[in-house]
Every structure is written in C-alpha cells, then in structure tokens.
C-alpha atoms as a PDB file:
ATOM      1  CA  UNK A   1      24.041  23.480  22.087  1.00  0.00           C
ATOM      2  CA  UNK A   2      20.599  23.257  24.373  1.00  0.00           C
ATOM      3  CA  UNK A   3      20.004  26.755  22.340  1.00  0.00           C
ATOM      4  CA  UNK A   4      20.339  25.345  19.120  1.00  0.00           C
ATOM      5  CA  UNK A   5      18.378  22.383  20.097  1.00  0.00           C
ATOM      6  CA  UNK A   6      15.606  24.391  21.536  1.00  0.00           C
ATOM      7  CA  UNK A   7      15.833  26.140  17.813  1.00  0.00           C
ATOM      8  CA  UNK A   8      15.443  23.365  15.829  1.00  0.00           C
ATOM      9  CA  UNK A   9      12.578  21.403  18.249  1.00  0.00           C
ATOM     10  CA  UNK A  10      10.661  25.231  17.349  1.00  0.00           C
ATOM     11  CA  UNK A  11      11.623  24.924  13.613  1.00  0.00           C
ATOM     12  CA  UNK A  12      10.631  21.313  13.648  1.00  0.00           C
ATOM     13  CA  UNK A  13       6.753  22.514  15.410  1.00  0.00           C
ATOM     14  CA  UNK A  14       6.220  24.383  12.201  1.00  0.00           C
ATOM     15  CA  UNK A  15       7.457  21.886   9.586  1.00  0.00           C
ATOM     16  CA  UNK A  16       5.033  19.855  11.945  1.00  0.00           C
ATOM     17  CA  UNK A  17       1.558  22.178  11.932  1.00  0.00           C
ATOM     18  CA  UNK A  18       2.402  23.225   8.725  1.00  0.00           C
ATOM     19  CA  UNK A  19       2.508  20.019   6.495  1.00  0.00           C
ATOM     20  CA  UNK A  20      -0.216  19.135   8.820  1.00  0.00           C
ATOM     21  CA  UNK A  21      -2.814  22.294   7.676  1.00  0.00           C
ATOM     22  CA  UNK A  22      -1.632  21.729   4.006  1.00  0.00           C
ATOM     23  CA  UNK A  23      -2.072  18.227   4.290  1.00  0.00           C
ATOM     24  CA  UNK A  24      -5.537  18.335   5.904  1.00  0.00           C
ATOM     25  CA  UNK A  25      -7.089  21.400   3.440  1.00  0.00           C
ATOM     26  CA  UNK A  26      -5.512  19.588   0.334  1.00  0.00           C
ATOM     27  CA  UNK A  27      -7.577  16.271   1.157  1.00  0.00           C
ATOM     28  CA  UNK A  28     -10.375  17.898   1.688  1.00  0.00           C
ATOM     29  CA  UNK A  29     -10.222  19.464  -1.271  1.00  0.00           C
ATOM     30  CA  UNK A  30      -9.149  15.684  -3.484  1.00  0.00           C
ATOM     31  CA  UNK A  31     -11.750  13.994  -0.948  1.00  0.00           C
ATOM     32  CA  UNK A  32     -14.933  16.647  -1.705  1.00  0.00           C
ATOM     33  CA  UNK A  33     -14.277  15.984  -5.331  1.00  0.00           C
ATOM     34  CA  UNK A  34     -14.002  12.489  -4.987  1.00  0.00           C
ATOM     35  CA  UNK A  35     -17.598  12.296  -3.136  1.00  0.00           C
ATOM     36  CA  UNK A  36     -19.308  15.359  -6.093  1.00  0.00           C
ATOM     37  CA  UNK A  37     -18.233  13.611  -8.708  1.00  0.00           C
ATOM     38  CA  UNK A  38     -19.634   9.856  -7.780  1.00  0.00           C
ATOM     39  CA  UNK A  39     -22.740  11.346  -6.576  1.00  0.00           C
ATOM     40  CA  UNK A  40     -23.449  13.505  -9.787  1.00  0.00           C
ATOM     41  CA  UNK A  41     -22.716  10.210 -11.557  1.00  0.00           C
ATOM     42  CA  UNK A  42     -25.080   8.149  -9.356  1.00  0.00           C
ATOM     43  CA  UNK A  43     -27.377  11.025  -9.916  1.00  0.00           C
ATOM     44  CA  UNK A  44     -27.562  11.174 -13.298  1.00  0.00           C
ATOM     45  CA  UNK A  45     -30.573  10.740 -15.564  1.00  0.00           C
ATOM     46  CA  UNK A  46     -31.153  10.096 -19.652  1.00  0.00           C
ATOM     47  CA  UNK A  47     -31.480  13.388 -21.426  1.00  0.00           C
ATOM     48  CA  UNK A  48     -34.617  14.558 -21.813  1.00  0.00           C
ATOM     49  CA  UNK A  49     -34.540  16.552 -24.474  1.00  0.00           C
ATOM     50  CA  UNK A  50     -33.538  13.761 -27.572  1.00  0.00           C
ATOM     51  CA  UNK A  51     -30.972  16.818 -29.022  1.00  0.00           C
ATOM     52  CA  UNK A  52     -28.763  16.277 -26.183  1.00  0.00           C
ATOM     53  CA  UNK A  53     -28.848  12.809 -26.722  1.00  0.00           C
ATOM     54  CA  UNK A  54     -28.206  13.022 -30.390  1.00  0.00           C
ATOM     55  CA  UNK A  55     -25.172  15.477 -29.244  1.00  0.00           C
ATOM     56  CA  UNK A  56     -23.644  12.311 -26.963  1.00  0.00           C
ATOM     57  CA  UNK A  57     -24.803  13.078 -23.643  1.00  0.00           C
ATOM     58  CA  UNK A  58     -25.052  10.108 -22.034  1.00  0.00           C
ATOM     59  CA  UNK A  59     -26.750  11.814 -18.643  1.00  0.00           C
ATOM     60  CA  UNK A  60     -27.857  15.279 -17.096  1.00  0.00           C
ATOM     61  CA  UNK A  61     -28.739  16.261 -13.838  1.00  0.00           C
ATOM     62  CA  UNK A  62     -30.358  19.418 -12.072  1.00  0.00           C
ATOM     63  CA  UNK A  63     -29.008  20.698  -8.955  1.00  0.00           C
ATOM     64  CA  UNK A  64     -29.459  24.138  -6.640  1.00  0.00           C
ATOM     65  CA  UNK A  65     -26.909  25.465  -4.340  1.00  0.00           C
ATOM     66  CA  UNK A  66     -25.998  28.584  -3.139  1.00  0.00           C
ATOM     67  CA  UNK A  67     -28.765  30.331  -4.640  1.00  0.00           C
ATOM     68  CA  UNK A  68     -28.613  29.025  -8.268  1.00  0.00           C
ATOM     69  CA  UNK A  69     -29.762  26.619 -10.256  1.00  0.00           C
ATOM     70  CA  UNK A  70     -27.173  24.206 -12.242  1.00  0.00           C
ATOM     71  CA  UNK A  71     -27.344  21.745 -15.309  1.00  0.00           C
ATOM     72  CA  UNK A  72     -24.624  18.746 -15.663  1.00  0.00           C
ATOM     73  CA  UNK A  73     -24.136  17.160 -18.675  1.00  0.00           C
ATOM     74  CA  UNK A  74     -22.201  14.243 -18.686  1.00  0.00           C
ATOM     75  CA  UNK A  75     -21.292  12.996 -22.775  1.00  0.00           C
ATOM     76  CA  UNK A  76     -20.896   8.927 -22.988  1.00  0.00           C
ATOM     77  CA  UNK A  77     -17.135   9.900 -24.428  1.00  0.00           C
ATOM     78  CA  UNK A  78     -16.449  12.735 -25.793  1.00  0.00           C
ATOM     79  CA  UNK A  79     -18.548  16.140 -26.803  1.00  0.00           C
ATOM     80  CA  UNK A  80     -17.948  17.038 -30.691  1.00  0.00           C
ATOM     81  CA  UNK A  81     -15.431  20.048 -29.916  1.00  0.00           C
ATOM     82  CA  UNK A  82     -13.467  20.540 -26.525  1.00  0.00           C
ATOM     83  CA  UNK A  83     -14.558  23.523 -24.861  1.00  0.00           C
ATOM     84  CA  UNK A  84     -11.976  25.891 -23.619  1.00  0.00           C
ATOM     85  CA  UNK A  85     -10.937  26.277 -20.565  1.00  0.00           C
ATOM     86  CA  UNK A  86     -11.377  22.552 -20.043  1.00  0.00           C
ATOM     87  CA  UNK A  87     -10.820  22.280 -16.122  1.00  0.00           C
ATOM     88  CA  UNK A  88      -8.914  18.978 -14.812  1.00  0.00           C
ATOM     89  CA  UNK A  89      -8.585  17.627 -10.973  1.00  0.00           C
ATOM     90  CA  UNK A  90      -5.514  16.204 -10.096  1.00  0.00           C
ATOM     91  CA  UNK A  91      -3.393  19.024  -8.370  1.00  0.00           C
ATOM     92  CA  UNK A  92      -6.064  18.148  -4.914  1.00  0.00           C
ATOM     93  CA  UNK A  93      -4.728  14.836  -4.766  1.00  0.00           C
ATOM     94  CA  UNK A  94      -1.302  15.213  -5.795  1.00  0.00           C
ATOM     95  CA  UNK A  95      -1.036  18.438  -3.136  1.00  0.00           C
ATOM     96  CA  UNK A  96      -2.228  15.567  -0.524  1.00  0.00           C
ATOM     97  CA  UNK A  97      -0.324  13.105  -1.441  1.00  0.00           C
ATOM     98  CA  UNK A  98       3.232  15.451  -1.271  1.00  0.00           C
ATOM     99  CA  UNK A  99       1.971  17.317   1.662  1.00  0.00           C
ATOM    100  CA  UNK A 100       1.205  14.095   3.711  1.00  0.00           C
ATOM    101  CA  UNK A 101       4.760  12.587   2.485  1.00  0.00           C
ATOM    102  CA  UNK A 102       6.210  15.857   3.703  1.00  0.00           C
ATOM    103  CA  UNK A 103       4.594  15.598   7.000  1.00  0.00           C
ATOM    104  CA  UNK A 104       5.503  11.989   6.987  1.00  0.00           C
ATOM    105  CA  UNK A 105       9.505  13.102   6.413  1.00  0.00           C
ATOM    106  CA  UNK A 106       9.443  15.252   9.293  1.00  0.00           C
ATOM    107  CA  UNK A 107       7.246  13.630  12.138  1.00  0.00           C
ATOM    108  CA  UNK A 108       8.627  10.115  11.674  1.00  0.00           C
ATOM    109  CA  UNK A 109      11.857  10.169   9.224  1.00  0.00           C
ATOM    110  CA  UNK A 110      13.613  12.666  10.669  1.00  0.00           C
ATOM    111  CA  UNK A 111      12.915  11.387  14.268  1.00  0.00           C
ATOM    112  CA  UNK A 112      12.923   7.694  13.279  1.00  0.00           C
ATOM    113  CA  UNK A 113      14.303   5.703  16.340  1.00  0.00           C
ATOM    114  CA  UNK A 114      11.678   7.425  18.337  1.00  0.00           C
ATOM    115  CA  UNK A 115       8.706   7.412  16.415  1.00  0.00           C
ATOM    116  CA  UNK A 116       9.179   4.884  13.319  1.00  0.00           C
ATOM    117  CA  UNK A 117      11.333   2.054  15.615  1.00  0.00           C
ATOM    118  CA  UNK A 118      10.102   0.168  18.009  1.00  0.00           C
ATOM    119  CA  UNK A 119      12.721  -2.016  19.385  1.00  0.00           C
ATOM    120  CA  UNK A 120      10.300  -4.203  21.378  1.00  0.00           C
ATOM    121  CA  UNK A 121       8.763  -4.866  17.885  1.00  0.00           C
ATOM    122  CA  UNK A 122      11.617  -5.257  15.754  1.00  0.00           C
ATOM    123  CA  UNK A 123      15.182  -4.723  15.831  1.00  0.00           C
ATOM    124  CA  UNK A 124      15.821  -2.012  13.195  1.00  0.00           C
ATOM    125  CA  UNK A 125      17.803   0.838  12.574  1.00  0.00           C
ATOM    126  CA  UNK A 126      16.801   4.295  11.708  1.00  0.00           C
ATOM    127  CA  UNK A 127      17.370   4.221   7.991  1.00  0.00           C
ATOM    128  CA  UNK A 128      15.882   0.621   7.376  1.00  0.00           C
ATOM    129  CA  UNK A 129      13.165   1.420   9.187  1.00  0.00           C
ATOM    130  CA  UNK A 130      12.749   4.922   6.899  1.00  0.00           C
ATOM    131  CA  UNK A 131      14.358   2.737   4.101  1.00  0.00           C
ATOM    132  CA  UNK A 132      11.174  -0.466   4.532  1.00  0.00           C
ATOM    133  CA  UNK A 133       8.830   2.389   4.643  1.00  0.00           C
ATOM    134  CA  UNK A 134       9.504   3.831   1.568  1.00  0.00           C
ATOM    135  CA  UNK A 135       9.626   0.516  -0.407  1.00  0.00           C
ATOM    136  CA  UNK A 136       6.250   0.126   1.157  1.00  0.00           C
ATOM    137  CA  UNK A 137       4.977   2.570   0.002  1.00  0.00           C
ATOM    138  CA  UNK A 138       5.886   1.629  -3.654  1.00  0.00           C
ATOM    139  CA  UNK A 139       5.206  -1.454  -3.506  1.00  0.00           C
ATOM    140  CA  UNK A 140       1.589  -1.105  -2.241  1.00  0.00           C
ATOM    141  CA  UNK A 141       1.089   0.791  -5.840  1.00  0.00           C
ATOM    142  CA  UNK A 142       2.508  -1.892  -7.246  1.00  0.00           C
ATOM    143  CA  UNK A 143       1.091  -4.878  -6.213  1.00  0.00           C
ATOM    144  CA  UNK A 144      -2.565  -2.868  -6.190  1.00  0.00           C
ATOM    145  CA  UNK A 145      -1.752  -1.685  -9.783  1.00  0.00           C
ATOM    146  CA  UNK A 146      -0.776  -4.894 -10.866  1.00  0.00           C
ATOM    147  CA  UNK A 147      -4.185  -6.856  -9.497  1.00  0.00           C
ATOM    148  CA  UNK A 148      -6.393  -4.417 -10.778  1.00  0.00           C
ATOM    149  CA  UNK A 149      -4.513  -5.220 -14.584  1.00  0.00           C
ATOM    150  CA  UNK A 150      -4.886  -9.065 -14.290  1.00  0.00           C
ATOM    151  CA  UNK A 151      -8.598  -8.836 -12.649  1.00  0.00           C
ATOM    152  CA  UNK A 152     -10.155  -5.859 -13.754  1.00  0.00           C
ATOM    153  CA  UNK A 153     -13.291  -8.209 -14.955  1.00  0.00           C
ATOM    154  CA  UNK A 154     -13.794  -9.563 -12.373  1.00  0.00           C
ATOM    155  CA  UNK A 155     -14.643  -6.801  -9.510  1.00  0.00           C
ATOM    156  CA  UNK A 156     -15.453  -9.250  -6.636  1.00  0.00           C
ATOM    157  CA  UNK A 157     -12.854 -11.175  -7.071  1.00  0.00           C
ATOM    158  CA  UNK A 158     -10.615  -7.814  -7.122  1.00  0.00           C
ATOM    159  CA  UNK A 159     -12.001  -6.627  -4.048  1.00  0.00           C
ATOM    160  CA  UNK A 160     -11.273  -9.818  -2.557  1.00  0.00           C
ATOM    161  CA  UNK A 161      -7.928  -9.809  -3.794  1.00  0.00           C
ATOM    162  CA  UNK A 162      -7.170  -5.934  -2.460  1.00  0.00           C
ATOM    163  CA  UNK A 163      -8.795  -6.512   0.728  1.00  0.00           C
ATOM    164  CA  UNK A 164      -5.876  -9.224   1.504  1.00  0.00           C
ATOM    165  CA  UNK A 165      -3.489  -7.122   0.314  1.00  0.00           C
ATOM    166  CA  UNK A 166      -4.447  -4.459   2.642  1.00  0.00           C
ATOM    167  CA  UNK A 167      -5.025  -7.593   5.673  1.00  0.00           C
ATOM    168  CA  UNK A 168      -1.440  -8.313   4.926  1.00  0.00           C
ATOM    169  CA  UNK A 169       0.300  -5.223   4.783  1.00  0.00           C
ATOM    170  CA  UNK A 170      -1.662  -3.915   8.025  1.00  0.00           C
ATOM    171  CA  UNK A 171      -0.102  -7.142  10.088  1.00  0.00           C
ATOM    172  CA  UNK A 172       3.268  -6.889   8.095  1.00  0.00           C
ATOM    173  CA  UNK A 173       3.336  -3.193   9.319  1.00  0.00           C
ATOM    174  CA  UNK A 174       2.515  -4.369  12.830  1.00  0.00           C
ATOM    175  CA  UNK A 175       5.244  -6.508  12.838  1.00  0.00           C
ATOM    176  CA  UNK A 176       7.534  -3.591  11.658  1.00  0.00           C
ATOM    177  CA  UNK A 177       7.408  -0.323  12.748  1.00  0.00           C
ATOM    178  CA  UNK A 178       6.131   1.451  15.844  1.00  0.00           C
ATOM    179  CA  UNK A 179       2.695   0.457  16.780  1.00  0.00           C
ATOM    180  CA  UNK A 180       1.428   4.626  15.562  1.00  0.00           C
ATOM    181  CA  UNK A 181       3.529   4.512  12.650  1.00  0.00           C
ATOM    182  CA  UNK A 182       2.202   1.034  11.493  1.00  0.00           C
ATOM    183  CA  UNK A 183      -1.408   2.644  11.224  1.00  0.00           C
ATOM    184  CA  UNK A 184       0.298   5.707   9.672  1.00  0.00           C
ATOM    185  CA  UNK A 185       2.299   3.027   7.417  1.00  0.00           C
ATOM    186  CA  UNK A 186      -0.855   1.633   6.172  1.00  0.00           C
ATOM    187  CA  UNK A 187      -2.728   4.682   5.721  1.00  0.00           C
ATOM    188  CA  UNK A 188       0.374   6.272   3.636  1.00  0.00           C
ATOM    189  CA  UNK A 189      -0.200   2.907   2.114  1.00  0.00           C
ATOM    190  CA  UNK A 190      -3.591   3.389   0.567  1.00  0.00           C
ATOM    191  CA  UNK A 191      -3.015   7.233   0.011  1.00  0.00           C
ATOM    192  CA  UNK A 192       0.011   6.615  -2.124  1.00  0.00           C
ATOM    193  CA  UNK A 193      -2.289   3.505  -3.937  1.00  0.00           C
ATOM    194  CA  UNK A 194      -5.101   6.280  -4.481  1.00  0.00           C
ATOM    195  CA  UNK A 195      -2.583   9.111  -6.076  1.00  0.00           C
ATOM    196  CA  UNK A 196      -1.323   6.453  -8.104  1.00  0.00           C
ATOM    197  CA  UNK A 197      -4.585   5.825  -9.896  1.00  0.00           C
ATOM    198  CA  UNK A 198      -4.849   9.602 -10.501  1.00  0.00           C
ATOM    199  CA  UNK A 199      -1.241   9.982 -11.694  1.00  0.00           C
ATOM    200  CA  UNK A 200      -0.782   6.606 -13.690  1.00  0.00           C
ATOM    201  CA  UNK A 201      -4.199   5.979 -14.763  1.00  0.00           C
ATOM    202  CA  UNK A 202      -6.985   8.266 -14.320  1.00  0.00           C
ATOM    203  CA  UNK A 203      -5.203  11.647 -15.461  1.00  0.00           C
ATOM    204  CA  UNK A 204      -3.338   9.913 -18.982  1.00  0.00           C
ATOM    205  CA  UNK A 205      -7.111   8.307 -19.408  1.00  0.00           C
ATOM    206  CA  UNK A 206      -8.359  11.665 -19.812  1.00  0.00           C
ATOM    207  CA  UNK A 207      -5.310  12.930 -21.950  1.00  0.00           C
ATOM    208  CA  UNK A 208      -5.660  10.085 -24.481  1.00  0.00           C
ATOM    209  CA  UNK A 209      -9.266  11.051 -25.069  1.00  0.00           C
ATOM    210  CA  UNK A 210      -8.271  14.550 -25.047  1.00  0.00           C
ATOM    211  CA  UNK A 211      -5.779  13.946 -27.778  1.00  0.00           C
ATOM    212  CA  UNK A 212      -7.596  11.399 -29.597  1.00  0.00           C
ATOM    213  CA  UNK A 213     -10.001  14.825 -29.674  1.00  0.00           C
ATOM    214  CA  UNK A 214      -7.747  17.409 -30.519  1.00  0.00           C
ATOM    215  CA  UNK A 215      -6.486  14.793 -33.676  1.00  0.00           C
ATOM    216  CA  UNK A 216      -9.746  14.643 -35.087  1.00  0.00           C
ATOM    217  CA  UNK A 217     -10.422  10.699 -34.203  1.00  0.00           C
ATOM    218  CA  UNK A 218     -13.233   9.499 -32.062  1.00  0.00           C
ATOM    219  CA  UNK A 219     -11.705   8.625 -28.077  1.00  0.00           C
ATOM    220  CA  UNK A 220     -11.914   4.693 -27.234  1.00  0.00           C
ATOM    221  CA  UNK A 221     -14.434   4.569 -24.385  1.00  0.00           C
ATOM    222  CA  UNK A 222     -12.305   2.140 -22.901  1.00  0.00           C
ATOM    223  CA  UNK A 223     -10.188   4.971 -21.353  1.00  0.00           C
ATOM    224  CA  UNK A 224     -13.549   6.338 -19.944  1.00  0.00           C
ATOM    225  CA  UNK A 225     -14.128   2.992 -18.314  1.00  0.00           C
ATOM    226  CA  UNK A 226     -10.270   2.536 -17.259  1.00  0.00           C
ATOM    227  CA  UNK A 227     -10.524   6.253 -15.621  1.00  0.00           C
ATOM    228  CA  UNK A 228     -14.005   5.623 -13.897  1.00  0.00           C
ATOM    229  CA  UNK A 229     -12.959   2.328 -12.531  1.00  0.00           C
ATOM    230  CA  UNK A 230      -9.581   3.403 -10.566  1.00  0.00           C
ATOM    231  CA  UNK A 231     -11.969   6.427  -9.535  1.00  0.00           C
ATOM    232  CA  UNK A 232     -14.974   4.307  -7.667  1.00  0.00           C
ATOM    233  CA  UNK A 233     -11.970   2.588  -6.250  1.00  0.00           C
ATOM    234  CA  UNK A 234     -10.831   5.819  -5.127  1.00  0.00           C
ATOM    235  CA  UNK A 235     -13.752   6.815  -3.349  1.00  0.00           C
ATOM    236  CA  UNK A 236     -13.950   3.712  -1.274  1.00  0.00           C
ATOM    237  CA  UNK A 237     -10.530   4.232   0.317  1.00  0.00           C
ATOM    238  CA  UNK A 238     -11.564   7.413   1.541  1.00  0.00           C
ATOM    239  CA  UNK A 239     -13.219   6.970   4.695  1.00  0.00           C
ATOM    240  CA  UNK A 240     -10.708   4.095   5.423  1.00  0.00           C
ATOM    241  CA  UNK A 241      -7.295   6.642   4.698  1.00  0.00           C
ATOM    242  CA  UNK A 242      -9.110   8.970   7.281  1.00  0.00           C
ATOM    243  CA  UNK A 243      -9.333   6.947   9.541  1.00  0.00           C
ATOM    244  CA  UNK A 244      -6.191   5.687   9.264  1.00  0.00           C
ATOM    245  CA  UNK A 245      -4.663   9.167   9.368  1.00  0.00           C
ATOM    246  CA  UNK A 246      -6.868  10.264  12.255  1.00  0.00           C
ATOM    247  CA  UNK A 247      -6.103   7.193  14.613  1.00  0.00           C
ATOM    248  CA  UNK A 248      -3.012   8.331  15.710  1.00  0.00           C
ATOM    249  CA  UNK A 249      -4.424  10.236  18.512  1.00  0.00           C
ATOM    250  CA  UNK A 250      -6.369   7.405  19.716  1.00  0.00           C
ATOM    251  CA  UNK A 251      -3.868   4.671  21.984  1.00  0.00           C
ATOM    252  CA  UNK A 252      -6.440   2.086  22.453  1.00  0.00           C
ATOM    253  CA  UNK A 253      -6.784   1.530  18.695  1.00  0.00           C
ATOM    254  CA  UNK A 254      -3.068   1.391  17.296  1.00  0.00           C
ATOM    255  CA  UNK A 255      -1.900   0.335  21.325  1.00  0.00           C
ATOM    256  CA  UNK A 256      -3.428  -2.522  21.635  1.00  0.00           C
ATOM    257  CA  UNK A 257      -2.117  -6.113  21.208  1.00  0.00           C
ATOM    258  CA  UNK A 258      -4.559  -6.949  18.227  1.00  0.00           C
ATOM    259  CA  UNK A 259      -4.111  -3.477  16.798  1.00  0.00           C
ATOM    260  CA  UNK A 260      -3.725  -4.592  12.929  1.00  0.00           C
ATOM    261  CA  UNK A 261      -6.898  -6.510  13.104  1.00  0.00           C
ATOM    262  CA  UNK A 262      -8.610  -3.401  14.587  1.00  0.00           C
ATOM    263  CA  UNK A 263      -7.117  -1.609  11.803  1.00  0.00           C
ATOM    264  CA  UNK A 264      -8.269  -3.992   9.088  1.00  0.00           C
ATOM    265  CA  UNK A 265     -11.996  -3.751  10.509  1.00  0.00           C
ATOM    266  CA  UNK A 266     -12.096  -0.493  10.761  1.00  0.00           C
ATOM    267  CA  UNK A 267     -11.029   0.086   7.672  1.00  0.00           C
ATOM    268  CA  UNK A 268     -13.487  -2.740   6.160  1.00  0.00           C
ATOM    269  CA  UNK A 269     -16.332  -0.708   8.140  1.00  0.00           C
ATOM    270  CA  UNK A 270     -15.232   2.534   6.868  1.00  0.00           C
ATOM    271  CA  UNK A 271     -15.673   1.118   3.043  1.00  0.00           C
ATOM    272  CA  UNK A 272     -19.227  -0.346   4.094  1.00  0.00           C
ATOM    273  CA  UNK A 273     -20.345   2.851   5.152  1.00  0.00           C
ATOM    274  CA  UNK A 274     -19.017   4.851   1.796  1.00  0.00           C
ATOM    275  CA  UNK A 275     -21.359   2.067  -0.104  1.00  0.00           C
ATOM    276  CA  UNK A 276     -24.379   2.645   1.682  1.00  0.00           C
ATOM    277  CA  UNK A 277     -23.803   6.042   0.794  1.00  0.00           C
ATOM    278  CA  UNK A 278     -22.906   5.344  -3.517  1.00  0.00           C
ATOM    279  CA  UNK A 279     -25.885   3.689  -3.113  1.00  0.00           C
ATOM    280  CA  UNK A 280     -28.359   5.890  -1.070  1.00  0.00           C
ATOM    281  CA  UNK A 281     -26.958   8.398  -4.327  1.00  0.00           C
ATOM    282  CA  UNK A 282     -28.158   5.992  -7.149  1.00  0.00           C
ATOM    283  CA  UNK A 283     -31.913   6.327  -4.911  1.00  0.00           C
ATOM    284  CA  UNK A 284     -31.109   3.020  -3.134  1.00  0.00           C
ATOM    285  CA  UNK A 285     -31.646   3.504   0.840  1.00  0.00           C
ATOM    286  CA  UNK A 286     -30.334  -0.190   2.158  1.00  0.00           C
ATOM    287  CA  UNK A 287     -30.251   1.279   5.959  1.00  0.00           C
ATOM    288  CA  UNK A 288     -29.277  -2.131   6.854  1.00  0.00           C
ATOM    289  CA  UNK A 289     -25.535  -1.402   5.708  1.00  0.00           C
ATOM    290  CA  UNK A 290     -25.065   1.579   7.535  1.00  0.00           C
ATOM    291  CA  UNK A 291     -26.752  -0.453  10.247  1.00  0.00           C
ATOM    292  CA  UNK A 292     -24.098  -3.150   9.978  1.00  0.00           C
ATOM    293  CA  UNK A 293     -21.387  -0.954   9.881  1.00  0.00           C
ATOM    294  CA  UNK A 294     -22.449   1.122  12.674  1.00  0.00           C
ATOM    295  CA  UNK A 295     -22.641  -2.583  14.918  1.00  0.00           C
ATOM    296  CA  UNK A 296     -19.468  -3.242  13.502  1.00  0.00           C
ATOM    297  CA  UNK A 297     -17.766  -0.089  15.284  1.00  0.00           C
ATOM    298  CA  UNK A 298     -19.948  -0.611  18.420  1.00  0.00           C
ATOM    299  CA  UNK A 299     -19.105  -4.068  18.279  1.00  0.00           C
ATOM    300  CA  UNK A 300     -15.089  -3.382  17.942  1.00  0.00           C
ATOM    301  CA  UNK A 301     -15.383  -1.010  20.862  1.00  0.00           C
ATOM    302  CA  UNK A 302     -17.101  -3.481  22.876  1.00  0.00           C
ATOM    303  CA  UNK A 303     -14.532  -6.389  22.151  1.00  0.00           C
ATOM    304  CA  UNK A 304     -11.181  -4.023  22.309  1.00  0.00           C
ATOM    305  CA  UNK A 305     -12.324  -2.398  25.602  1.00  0.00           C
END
C-alpha cells in the first residue's frame, strides 16, 4: 500500500509541474497578446496616405523589432475582401484557462480536505467545498456578464459595479475555503470571467463580422465595439489574475486575518498600474498613478507587517 501511495504522490508531482508549465507558458502567451494588441491600438495614428483612408483604415502604425521594419493597419470595420489566412487569438486564452482548471483539479480537488477545506473556517466537506467552487466559478461569468449587458453605457458606473463584485466574492471566498485556496478561488474567479469574454463575446464578435463579410453585407460596427470593450476589460484583469495566481507562495498575504481586503487592494493596485501603462501607450505619462499605486503596495506592506 505505502508503495502504491509513494506511486501516486510521484504521479500526482507531474500532473502538478506539468499543468503548472502549461499553465504558466499558455498565459503568457493570452497575456503578451492582450498587452500588443491595446498598445498598437493606443498607438495608432490617421492614415497618412488619404488611399488608405478611402480603403477603411481607420489607423496605422510603424514599428521595428527584431531587425525589421513593420506597418499595422487597423480598418474601422471591415477591409473590402478578407484576406486569407486570416489569423484569430483565442486558443492562448482558452489553453490558460483549461490548463489552470486542470492544475486547479489536481492541486486542490483531488486533495480537497487538505488544501480546499479549512475546518477552522467553515465546516465543509470535500465535495461541497469542490462542488461551491465550481458554481463559483460560473457564477462569477455570470453575474460579470450580466452587468456588463445592463451597464455597458455607462463604464464608471460598470467599474464600480465589478469592483464590488470582485470585493464580495474575495470576502465570500474568505469565509469559504482555505485561506490559499480563497486567493486561488478568486483568481480562478477573474480568469474564468476573462475566457468568458473571449469565448462568449469577443470570438462570435469577430465571426459575425466575418460572416456578415463572407455574405456580401457590410459588418455592424457594433460587434467591433462589443469585441473591443470585453477586451480593454480584459487587459485590466491581468496584472490582478497574476497576482492572484502568484500569491500563493506568499503566507503573510493570503495568512493573515484581513487577507481578503489585502486581496481586494492588491488587486485594485494591480489595475491602477495596467492604466498608467494604456495610458503612457496613448503618449499620456501621468507618473502620479504609477506613483499611487506603487504607495499603495508600500503602504499595504507597511500596515499588514
């Protein structure tokens, strides 16, 4: 028996690094995207040549890397005919999202009354602990999906909105699972909220104006705007999700007897500094944001110590 046991604790290492390398590579991959593709767009300039313009592009921009010289076009909707191959970005985030739920089943599912339950915290059992998680996870889509429909026009007001969302789920968490597994709860949270708006929004956005194309008719931009909007949000969860992922191996963050509020402001922090940067791309330098974020942290270690 101690054989087999020793067997499966060695099986259950790889399951372990190897989720873990897929998970990491694949959001690198979905991440790097996420930051290119904001920055060309806060990059971009009018056409100068009044052809392209006439053709629909809506902005250009001139980069160099790795010895070469490149020109992005970006068309307000649509070009006149799709070029082939047309190349699409969803398998980075889906690959992260899988591998991380993967990694998730065998760190914390299959070993649930010692790393998902915390009797101390609450009195569950293996499988509604596992069972809570999973309907968390869901229903963070949900509720995200569903106040992004009713306030889309009103972005402050959404932000608002999501930002209490998160508040709440980080304390509901807290009040849940194991104090690592809530900040792992949360973070799975906001991952599974971020492939959502690739899967559910952003990638049938780009089909409808693909087959709105490919049937002769002229796309609706409003499934450009639909697509860039859940995108932008996208991008600011991405510094938050890491750290979220990455606090696990810190005690004095997820151990500590306010942890969900250190969560929350880390997380708000870790938004504030992704907008310095969307802005620092459109040629706005407002160093006092990354100064206020970088008091924040100071100013969380400080108080947590």
């Amino acid at each position: 028996m101690a054989g087999v046991l020793a067997l499966s604790d060695y099986w259950w290492g790889w399951g372990n690094l190897l989720f873990r390398w897929l998970h990491v590579i694949a959001a690198m991959a979905w991440i790097g995207a996420s930051f290119y593709f904001i920055a060309l767009d806060n990059h971009l300039e009018p056409p100068r040549d009044p052809d392209d313009a006439k053709r629909g592009v809506g902005g250009e921009a001139w980069e160099v890397h790795g010895g070469g010289f490149y020109r992005v076009e970006k068309f307000r909707v649509a070009p006149a005919r799709l070029p082939e191959p047309l190349h699409w970005f969803k398998w980075e985030a889906y690959t992260t999202w899988l591998s991380g739920f993967g990694l998730f089943v065998v760190v914390y599912y299959s070993h649930a009354s010692s790393y998902l339950v915390d009797r101390s915290v609450a009195d569950l059992s293996a499988w509604e602990a596992i069972a809570i998680s999973i309907a968390g996870l869901a229903l963070a889509w949900l509720v995200y999906d569903g106040l992004c429909r009713a306030f889309i026009d009103d972005e402050a007001l959404l932000a608002v909105l999501v930002f209490a969302f998160v508040c709440l789920s980080a304390w509901g968490a807290s009040q849940l699972f194991a104090p690592r597994a809530a900040y792992l709860q949360v973070g799975a949270m906001i991952g599974t909220i971020m492939v959502g708006n690739v899967f559910f929004v952003i990638i049938p956005a780009h089909w409808k104006l693909v087959r709105a194309k490919e049937a002769g008719a002229e796309p609706d931009p409003k499934w450009n705007r639909a697509g860039k909007t859940r995108s932008v949000h996208n991008n600011y969860f991405t510094l938050p999700v890491v750290f979220a992922m990455l606090s696990n191996h810190f005690t004095f963050t997820y151990g500590h007897k306010h942890a969900w509020v250190i969560l929350v402001a880390m997380l708000a922090l870790g938004a504030l500094v992704r907008h310095y940067f969307n802005l620092r791309h459109r040629g706005l330098n407002v160093w006092p944001i990354l100064g206020l974020a970088a008091a924040g942290i100071v100013a969380v270690a400080i108080l947590i110590r």
